[in-house]
C-alpha atoms as a PDB file:
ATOM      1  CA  UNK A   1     102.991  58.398 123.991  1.00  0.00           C
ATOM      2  CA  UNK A   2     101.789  54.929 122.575  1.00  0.00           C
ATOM      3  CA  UNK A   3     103.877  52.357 120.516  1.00  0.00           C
ATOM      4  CA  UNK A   4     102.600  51.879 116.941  1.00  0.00           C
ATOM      5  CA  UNK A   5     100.574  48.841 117.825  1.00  0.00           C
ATOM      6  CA  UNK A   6      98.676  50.315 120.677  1.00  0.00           C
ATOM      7  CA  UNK A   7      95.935  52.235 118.142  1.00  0.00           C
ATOM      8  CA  UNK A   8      92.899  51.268 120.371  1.00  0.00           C
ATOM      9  CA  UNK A   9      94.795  52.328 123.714  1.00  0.00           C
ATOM     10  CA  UNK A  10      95.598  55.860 122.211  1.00  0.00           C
ATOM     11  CA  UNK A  11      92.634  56.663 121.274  1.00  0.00           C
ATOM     12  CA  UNK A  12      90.719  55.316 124.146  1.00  0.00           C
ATOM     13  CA  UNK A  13      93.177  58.258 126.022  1.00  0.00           C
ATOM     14  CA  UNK A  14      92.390  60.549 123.268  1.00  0.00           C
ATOM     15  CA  UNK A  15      89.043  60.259 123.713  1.00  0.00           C
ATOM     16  CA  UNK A  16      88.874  60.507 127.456  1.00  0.00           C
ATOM     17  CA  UNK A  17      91.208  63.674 127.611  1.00  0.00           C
ATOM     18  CA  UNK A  18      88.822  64.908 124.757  1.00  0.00           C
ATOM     19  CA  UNK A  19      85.199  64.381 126.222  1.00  0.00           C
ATOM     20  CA  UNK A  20      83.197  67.371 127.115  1.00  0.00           C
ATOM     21  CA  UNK A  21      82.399  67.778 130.297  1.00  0.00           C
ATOM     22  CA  UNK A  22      78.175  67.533 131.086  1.00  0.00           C
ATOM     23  CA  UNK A  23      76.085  70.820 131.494  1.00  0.00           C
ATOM     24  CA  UNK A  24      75.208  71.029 135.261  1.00  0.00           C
ATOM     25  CA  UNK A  25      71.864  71.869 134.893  1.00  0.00           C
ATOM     26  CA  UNK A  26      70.190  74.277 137.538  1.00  0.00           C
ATOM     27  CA  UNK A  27      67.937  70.824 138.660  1.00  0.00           C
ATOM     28  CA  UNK A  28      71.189  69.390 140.240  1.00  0.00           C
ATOM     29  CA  UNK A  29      74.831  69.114 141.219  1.00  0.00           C
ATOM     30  CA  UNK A  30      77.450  69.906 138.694  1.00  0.00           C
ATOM     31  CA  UNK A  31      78.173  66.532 137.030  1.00  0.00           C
ATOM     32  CA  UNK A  32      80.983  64.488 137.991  1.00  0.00           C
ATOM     33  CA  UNK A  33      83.222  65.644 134.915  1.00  0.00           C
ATOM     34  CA  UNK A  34      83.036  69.891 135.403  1.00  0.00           C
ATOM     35  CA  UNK A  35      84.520  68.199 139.230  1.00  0.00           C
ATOM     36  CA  UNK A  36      86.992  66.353 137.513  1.00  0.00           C
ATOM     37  CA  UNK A  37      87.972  68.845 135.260  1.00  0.00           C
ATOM     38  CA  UNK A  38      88.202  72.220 138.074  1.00  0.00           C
ATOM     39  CA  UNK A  39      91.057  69.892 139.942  1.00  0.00           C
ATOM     40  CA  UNK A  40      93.192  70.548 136.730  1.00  0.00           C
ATOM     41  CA  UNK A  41      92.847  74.210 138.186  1.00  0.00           C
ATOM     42  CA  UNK A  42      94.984  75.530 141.248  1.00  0.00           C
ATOM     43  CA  UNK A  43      91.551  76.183 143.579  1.00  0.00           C
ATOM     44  CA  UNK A  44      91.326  79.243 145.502  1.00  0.00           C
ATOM     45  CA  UNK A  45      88.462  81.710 146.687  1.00  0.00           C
ATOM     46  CA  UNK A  46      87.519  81.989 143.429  1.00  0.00           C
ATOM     47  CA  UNK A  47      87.066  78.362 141.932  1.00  0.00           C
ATOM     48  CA  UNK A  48      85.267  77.811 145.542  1.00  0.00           C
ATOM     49  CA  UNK A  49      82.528  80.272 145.042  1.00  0.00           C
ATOM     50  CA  UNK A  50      81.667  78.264 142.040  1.00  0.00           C
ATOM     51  CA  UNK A  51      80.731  75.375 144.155  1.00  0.00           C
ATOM     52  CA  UNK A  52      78.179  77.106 146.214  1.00  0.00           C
ATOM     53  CA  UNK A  53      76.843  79.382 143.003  1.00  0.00           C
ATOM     54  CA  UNK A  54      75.955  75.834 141.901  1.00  0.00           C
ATOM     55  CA  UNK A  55      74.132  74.664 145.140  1.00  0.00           C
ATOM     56  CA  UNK A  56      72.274  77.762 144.947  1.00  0.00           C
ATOM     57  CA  UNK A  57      71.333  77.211 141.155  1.00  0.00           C
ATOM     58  CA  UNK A  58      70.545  73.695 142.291  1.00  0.00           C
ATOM     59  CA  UNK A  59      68.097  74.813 144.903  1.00  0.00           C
ATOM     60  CA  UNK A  60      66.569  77.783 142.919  1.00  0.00           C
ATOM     61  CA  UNK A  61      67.272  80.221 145.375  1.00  0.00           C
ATOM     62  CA  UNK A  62      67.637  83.933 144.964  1.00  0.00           C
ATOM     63  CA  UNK A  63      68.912  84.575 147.791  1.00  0.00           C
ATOM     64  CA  UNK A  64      71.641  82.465 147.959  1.00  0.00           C
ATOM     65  CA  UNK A  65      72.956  83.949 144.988  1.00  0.00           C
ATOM     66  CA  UNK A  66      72.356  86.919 146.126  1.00  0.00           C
ATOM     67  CA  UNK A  67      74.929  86.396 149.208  1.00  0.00           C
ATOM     68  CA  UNK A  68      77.668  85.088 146.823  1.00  0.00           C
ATOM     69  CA  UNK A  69      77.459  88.817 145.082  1.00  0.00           C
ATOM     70  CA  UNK A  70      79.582  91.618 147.043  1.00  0.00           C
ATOM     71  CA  UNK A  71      77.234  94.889 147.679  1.00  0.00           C
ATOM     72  CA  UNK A  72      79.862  96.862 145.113  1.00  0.00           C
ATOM     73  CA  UNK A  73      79.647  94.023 142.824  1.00  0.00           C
ATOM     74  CA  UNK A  74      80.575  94.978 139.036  1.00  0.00           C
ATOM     75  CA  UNK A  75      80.027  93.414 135.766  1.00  0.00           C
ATOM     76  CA  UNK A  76      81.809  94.268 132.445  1.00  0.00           C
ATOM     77  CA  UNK A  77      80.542  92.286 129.136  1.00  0.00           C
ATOM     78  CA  UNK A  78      83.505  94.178 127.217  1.00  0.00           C
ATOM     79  CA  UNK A  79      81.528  92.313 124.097  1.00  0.00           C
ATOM     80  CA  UNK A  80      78.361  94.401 124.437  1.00  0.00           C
ATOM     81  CA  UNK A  81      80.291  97.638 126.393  1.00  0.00           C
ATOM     82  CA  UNK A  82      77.606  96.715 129.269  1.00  0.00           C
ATOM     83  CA  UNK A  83      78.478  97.423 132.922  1.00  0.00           C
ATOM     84  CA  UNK A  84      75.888  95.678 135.243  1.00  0.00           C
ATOM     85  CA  UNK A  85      76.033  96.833 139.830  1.00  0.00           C
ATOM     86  CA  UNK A  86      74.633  93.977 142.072  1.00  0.00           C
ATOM     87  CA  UNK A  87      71.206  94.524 141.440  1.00  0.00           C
ATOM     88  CA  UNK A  88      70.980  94.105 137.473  1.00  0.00           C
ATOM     89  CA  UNK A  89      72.866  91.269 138.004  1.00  0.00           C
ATOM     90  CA  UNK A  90      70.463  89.846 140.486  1.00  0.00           C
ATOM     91  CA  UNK A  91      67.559  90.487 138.333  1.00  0.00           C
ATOM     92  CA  UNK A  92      69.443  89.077 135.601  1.00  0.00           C
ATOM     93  CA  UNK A  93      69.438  85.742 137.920  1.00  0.00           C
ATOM     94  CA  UNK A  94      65.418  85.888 138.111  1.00  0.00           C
ATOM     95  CA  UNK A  95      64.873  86.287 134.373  1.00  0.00           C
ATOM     96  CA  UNK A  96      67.609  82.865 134.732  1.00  0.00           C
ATOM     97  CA  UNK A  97      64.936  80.684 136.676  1.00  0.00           C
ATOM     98  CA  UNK A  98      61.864  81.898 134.540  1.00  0.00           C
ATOM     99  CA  UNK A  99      64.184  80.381 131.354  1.00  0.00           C
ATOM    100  CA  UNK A 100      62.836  76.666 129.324  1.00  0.00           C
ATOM    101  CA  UNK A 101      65.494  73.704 130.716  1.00  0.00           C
ATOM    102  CA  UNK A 102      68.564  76.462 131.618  1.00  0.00           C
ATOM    103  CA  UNK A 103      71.591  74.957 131.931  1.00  0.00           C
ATOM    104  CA  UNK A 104      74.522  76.773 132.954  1.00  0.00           C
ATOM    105  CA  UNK A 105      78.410  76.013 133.811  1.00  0.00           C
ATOM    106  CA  UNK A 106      81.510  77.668 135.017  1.00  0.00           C
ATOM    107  CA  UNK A 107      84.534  75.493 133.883  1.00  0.00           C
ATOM    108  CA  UNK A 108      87.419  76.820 135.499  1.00  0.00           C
ATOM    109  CA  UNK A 109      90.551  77.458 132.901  1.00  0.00           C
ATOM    110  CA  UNK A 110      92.988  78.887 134.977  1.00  0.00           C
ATOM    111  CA  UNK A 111      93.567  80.743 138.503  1.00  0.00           C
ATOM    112  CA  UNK A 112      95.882  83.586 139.481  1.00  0.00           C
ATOM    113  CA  UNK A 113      96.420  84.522 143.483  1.00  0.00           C
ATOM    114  CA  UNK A 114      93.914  83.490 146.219  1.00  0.00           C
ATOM    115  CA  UNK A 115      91.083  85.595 144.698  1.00  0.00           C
ATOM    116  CA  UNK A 116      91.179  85.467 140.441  1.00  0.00           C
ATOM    117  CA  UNK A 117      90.056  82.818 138.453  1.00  0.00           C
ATOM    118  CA  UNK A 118      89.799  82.759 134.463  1.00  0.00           C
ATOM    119  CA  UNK A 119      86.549  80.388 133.693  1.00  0.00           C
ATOM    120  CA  UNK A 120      84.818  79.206 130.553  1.00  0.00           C
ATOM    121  CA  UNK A 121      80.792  80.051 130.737  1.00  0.00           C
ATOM    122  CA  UNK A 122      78.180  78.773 129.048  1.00  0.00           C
ATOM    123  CA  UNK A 123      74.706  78.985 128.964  1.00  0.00           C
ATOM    124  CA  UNK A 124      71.348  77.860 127.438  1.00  0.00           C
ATOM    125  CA  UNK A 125      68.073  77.217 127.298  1.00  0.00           C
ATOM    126  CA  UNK A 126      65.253  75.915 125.058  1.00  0.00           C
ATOM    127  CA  UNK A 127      63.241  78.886 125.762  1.00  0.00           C
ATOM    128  CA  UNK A 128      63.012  82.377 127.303  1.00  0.00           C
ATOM    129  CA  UNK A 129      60.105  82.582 130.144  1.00  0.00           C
ATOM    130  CA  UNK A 130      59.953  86.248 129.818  1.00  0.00           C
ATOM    131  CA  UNK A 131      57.324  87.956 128.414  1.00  0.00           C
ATOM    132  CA  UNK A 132      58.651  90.923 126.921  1.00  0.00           C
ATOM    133  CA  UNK A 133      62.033  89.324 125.556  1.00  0.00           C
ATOM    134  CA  UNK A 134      60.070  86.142 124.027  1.00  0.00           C
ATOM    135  CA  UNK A 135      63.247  84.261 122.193  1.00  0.00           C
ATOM    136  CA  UNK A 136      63.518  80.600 121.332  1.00  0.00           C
ATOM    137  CA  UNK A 137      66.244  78.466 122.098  1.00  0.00           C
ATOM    138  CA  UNK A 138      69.362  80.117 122.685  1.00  0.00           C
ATOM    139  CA  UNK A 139      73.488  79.474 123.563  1.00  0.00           C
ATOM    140  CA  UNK A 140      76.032  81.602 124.923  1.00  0.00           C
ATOM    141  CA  UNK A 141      79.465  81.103 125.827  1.00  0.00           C
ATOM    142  CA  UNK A 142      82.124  83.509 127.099  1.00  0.00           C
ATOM    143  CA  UNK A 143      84.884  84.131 129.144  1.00  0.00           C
ATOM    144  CA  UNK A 144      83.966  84.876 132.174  1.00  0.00           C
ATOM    145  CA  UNK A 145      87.122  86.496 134.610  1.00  0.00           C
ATOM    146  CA  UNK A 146      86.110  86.553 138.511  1.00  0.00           C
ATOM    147  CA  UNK A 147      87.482  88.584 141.366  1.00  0.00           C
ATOM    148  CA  UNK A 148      86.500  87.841 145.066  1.00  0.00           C
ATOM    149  CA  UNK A 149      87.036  89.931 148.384  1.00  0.00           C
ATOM    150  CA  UNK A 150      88.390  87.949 151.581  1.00  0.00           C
ATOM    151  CA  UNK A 151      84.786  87.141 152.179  1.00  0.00           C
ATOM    152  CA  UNK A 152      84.599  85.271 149.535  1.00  0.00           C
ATOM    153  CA  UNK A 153      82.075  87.271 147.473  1.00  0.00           C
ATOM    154  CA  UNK A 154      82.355  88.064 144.188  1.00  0.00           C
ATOM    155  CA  UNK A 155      83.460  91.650 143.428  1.00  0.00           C
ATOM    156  CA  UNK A 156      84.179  91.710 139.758  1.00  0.00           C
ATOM    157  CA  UNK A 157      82.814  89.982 136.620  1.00  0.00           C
ATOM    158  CA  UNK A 158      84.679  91.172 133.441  1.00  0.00           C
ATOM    159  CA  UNK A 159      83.453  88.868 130.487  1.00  0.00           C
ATOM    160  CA  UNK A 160      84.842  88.462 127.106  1.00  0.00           C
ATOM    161  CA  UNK A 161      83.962  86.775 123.589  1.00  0.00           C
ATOM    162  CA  UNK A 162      85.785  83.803 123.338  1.00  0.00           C
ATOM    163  CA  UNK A 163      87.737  85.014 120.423  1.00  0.00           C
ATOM    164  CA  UNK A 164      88.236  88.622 122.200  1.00  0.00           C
ATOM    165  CA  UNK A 165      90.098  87.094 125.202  1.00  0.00           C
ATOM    166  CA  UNK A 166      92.878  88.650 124.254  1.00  0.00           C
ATOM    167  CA  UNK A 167      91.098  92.068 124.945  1.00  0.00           C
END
């Protein structure tokens, strides 16, 4: 709360609690603010994967990914009814690095336990690299909700609309 004749002040705040946080792109480090914003979150297994998903994104390397993802790895899109096991998901990841200037980010809304974590995902691109899906610049952005094992390996992806969250 601000007195009347502190205007500037308040909306300095405003604007600082208001300012989206900068699209780690897969070139670097998540930028300071997604940092900033994931201590707002209780961090547990699942907030901690994101860390190293980035390093791997950062590097450009497959594999690394590939170590974050559980063998019995599931994904739901409960959007598009699509169920994806560890290896369409992985070759999801390739079709990723062949993308125009991807960016992607995992902004963590909320946890639950040691291993569940609600996040907000989005993803882009100024162009797809494939050859047989030949789009244009594109945006997506769900709700992602991720379950890891004591490992600390992803084991479940469900991902929702972001007005179907309720779902």
């Amino acid at each position: 709360l601000f007195d009347c004749d502190c205007e500037a002040e308040a909306l300095a705040r405003f604007d600082a609690l208001a300012a989206e946080p900068t699209t780690a792109r897969i070139t670097g480090a998540p930028s300071q603010a997604v940092e900033n914003r994931a201590r707002r979150v209780r961090p547990n297994a699942a907030t901690a994967i994101v860390a190293r998903f980035y390093a791997a994104l950062a590097a450009r390397d497959p594999d690394a990914i590939a170590h974050l993802h559980s063998d019995g790895v599931q994904l739901t899109d409960r959007g598009r009814g699509v169920v994806m096991r560890r290896q369409e998901i992985l070759a999801w990841w390739r079709l990723f690095f062949s993308d125009w200037d991807p960016a992607f980010r995992l902004e963590p809304v909320a946890t639950l336990g040691a291993s569940l974590a609600l996040f907000r995902r989005s993803w882009s691109g100024s162009a797809s690299g494939d050859a047989v899906f030949d789009v244009g610049p594109f945006e997506s952005e769900t709700f992602d909700l991720i379950e890891t094992e004591a490992e600390s390996r992803i084991v479940r992806v469900d991902t929702f609309a972001t007005d179907r969250l309720g779902d």
